[in-house]
Protein backbone atom coordinates (compact mmCIF):
# COMPACT_ATOMS: atom_id res chain seq x y z
CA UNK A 1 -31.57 41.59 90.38
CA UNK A 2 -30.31 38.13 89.99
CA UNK A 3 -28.65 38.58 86.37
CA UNK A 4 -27.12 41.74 87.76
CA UNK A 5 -25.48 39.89 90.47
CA UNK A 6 -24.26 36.83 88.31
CA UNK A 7 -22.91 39.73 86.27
CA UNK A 8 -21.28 41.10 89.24
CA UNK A 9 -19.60 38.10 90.19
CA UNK A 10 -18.68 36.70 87.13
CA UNK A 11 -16.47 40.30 86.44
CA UNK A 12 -15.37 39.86 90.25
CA UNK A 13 -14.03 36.26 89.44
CA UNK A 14 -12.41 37.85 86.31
CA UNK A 15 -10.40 40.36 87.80
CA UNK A 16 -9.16 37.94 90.19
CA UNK A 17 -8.56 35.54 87.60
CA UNK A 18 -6.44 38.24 85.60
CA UNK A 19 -4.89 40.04 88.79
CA UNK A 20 -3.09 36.35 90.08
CA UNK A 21 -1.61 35.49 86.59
CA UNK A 22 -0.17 39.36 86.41
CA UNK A 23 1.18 38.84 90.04
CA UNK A 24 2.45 35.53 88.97
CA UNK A 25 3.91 36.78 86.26
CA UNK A 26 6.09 39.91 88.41
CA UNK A 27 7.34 36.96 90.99
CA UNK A 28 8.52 34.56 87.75
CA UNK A 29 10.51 37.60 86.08
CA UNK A 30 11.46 38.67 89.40
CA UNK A 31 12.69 34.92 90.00
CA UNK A 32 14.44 35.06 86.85
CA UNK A 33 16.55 38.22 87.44
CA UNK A 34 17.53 36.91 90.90
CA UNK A 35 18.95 33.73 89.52
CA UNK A 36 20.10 34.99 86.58
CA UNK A 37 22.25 37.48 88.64
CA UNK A 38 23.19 34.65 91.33
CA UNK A 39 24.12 32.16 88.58
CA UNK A 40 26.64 35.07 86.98
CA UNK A 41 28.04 35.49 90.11
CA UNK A 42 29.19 31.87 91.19
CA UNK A 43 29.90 30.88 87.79
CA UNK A 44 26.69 28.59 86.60
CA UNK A 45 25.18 27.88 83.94
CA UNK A 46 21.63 29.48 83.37
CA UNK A 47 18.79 28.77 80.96
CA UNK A 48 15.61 29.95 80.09
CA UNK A 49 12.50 27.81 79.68
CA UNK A 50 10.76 27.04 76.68
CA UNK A 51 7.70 28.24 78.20
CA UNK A 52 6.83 31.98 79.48
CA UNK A 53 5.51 30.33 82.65
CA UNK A 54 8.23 28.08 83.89
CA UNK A 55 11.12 28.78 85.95
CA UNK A 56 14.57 28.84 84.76
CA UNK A 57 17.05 26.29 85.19
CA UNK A 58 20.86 27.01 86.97
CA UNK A 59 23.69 24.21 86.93
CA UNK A 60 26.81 23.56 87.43
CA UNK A 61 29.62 22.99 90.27
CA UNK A 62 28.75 25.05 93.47
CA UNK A 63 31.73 24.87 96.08
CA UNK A 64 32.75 21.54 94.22
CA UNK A 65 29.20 19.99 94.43
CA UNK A 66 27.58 19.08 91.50
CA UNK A 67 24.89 21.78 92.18
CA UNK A 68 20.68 22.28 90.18
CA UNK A 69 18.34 24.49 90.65
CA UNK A 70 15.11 24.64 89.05
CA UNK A 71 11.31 24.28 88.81
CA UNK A 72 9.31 20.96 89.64
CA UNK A 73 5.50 19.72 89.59
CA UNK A 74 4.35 17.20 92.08
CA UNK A 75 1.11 15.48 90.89
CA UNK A 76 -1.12 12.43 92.29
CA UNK A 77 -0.75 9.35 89.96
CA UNK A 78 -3.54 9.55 87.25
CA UNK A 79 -3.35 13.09 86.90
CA UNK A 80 -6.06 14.11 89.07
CA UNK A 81 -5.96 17.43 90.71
CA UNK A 82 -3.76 20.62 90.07
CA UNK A 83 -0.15 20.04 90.51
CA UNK A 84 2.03 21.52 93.04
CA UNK A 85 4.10 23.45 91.95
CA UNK A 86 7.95 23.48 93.76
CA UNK A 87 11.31 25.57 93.36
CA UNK A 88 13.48 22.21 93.61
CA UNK A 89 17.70 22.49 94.70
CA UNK A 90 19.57 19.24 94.11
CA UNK A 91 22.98 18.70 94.75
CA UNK A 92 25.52 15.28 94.42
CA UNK A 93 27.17 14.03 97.29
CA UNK A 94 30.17 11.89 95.99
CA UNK A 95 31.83 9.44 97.68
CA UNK A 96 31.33 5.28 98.96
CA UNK A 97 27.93 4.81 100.90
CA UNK A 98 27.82 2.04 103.09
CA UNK A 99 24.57 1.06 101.79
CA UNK A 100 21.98 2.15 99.17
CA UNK A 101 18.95 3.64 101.16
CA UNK A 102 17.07 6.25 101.52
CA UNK A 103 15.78 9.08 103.55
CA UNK A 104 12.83 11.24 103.18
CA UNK A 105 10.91 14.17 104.50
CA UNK A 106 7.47 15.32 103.12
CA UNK A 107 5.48 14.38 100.73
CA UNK A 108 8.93 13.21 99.53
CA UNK A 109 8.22 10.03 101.78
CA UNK A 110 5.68 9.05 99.46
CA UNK A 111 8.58 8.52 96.69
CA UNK A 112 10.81 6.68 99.48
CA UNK A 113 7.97 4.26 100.64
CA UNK A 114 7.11 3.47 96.81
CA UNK A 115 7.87 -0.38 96.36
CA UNK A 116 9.38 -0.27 93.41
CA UNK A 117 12.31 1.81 95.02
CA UNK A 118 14.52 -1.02 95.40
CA UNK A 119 16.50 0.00 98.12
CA UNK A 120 15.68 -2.24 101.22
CA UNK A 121 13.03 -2.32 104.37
CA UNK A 122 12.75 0.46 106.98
CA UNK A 123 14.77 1.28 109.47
CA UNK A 124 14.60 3.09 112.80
CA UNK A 125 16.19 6.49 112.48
CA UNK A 126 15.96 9.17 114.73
CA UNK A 127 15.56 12.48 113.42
CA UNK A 128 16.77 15.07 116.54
CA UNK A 129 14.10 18.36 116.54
CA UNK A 130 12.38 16.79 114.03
CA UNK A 131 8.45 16.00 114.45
CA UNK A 132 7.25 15.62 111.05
CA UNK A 133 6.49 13.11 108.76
CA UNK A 134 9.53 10.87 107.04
CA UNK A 135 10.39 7.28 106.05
CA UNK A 136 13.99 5.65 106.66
CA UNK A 137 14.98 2.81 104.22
CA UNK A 138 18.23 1.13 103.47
CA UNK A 139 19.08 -2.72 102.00
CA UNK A 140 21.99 -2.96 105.66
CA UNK A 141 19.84 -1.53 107.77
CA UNK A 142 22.46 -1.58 110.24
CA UNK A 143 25.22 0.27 108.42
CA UNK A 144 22.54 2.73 107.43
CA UNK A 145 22.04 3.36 111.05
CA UNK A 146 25.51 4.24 111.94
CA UNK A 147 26.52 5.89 109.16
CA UNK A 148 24.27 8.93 110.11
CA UNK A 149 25.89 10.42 113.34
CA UNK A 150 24.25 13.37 115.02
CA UNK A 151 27.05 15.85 112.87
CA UNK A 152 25.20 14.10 109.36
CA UNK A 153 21.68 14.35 110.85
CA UNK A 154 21.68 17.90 111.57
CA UNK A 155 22.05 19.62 108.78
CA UNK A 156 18.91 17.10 106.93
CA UNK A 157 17.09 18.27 110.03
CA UNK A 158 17.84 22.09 109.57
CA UNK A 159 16.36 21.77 105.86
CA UNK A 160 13.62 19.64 106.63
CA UNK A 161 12.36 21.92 109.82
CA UNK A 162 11.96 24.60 106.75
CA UNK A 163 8.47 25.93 106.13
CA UNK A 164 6.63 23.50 103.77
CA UNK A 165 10.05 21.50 102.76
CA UNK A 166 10.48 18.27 101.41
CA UNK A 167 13.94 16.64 101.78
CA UNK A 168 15.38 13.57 100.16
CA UNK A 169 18.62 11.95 100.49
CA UNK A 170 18.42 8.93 98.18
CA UNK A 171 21.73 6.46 98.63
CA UNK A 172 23.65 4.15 96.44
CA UNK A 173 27.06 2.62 96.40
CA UNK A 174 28.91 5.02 94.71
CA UNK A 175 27.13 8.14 95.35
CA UNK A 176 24.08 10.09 96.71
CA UNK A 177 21.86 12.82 95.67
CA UNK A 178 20.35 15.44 98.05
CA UNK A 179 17.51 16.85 97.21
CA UNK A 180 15.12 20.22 98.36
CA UNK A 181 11.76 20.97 97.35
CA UNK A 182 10.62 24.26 98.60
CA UNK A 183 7.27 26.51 98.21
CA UNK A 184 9.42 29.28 98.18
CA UNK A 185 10.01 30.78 94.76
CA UNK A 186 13.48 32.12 96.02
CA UNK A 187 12.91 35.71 94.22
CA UNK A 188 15.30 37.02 96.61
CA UNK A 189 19.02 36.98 96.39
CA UNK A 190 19.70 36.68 100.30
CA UNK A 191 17.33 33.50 100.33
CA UNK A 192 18.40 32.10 97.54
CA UNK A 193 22.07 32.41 99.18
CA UNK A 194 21.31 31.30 102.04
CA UNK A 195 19.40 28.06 100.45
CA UNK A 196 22.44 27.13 98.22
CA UNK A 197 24.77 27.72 101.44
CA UNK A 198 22.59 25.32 103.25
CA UNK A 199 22.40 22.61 100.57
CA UNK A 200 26.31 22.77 99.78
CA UNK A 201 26.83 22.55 103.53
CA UNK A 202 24.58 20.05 104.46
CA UNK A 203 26.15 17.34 101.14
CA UNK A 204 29.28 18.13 103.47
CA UNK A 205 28.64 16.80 106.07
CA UNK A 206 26.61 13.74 104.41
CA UNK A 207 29.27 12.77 102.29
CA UNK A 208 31.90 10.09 103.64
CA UNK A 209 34.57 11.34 105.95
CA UNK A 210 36.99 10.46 103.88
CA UNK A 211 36.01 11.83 101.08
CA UNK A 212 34.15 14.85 102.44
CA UNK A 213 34.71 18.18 100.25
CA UNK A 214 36.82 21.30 101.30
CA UNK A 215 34.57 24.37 102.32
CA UNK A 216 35.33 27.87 100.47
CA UNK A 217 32.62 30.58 100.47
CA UNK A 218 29.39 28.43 99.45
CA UNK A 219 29.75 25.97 102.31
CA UNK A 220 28.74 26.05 105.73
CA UNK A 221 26.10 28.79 106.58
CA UNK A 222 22.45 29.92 107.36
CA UNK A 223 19.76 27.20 107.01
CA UNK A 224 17.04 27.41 104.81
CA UNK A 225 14.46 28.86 107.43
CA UNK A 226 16.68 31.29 108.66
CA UNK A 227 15.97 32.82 104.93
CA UNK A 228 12.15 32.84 105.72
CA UNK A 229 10.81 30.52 103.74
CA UNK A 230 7.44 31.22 102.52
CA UNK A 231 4.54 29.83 104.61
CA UNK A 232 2.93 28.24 101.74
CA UNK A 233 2.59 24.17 102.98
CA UNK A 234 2.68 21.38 100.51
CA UNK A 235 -1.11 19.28 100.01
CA UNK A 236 -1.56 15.77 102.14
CA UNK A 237 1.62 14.94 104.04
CA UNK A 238 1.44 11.76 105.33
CA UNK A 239 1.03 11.30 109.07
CA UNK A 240 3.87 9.63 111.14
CA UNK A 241 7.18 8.61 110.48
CA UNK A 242 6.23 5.56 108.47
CA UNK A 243 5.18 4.72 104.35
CA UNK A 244 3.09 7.25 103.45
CA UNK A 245 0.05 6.79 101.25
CA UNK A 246 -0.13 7.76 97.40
CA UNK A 247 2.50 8.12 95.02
CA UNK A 248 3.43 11.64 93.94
CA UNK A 249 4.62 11.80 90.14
CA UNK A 250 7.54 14.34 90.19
CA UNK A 251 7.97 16.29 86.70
CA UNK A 252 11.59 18.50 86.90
CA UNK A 253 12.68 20.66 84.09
CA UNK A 254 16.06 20.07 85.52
CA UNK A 255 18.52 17.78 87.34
CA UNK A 256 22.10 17.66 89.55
CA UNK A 257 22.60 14.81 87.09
CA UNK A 258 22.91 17.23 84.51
CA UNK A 259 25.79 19.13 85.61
CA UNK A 260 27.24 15.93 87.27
CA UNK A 261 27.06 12.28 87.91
CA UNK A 262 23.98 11.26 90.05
């Protein structure tokens, strides 16, 4: 009786085993032909992987942002446990910050409390509609503060209120990066719009006034959760709106910096 049912459960554990790498396999080549398709149509660059189980990689210049899109792993430092695996948008902002700073969302505030992110102390920022975890940090605290108006807060809020995102906004001088991490693989072609809409849109309104970018038919629209992003939630958000706890070691196959400065 017993060997029968180790028998049974072993073949039950096998079948499950094989029947999530097949259905991981139909969402990655289903990924790819959605991207593939969206990067032909708004004139990107796209690349395959080197391995069968990654995602692919899109760059280029979205609605005159230096615009990414590709896979990322999140682990804990050392290595331990499985890594987290994230579809990742990143997208330049150009343009004179008042200060170098930061602003983070997620287990993204892990990477903006780190000490060796030399970019100042905290600072009190109110995020508007916004409950969750995050970490404020900027070397003039004080231009920091005024430099995000309710009009630059509000789009950050409408992609960090997404399902399970992580949002980071990391500041220097000359220019900023903006960054999504997302359990959503984006296999669909009306949320993957709707994501790149929301990213292009948002470094609009974050970049200087001055300097801010003209909108054409990637900029303003949905937000990210208007898309439905997956319900799939990221591990051990911190609590509260302060440092968080451990590191997380980010591992991207692909960058904004790589189709323009960062």
């Amino acid at each position: 009786m017993v060997p029968n049912l180790l028998t049974f459960l072993l073949l039950l554990a096998a079948v499950a085993i094989v029947g999530f790498f097949v259905w991981s396999l139909v969402i990655l080549f289903r990924q790819r032909r959605v991207w593939r398709a969206f990067a032909a149509a708004r004139g990107l660059a796209y690349a395959l992987p080197s391995r069968l189980m990654e995602c692919p990689t899109v760059s280029g210049t979205l609605g005159g942002v230096p615009f990414a899109l590709f896979g990322s792993a999140h682990v804990r430092p050392g290595g331990r446990g499985t890594a987290t695996k994230r579809t990742t948008i990143e997208v330049s902002v150009q343009g004179h910050m008042p200060s170098a700073g930061v602003l983070a969302t997620g287990d993204m505030t892990t990477l903006a409390a780190a000490p060796d992110l030399n970019v100042g102390g905290v600072v009190p920022v109110r995020l508007e509609g916004f409950d969750g975890p995050f970490v404020a940090r900027a070397r003039d605290g004080e231009a920091f503060a005024a430099y995000f108006t309710p009009e630059r807060l509000a789009p950050f809020v409408r992609l960090a209120q997404a399902r399970g995102a992580w949002v980071i906004f990391l500041m220097q001088e000359g220019e900023a990066l903006l960054r999504l991490d997302t359990p959503d693989p984006l296999d669909d072609r009306v949320r993957l719009e709707a994501a790149a809409r929301s990213m292009v849109g948002a470094a609009r309104a974050l970049a200087p006034a001055r300097e801010g970018l003209q909108s054409d038919d990637a900029g303003e629209g949905e937000d990210v959760d208007s898309a439905g992003p997956r319900p799939q939630e990221g591990p051990g958000a911190a609590a509260g709106g302060g440092p968080a706890g451990q590191n997380v070691v980010h591992q991207d196959q692909g960058s904004a910096r790589d189709s323009g400065p960062r």
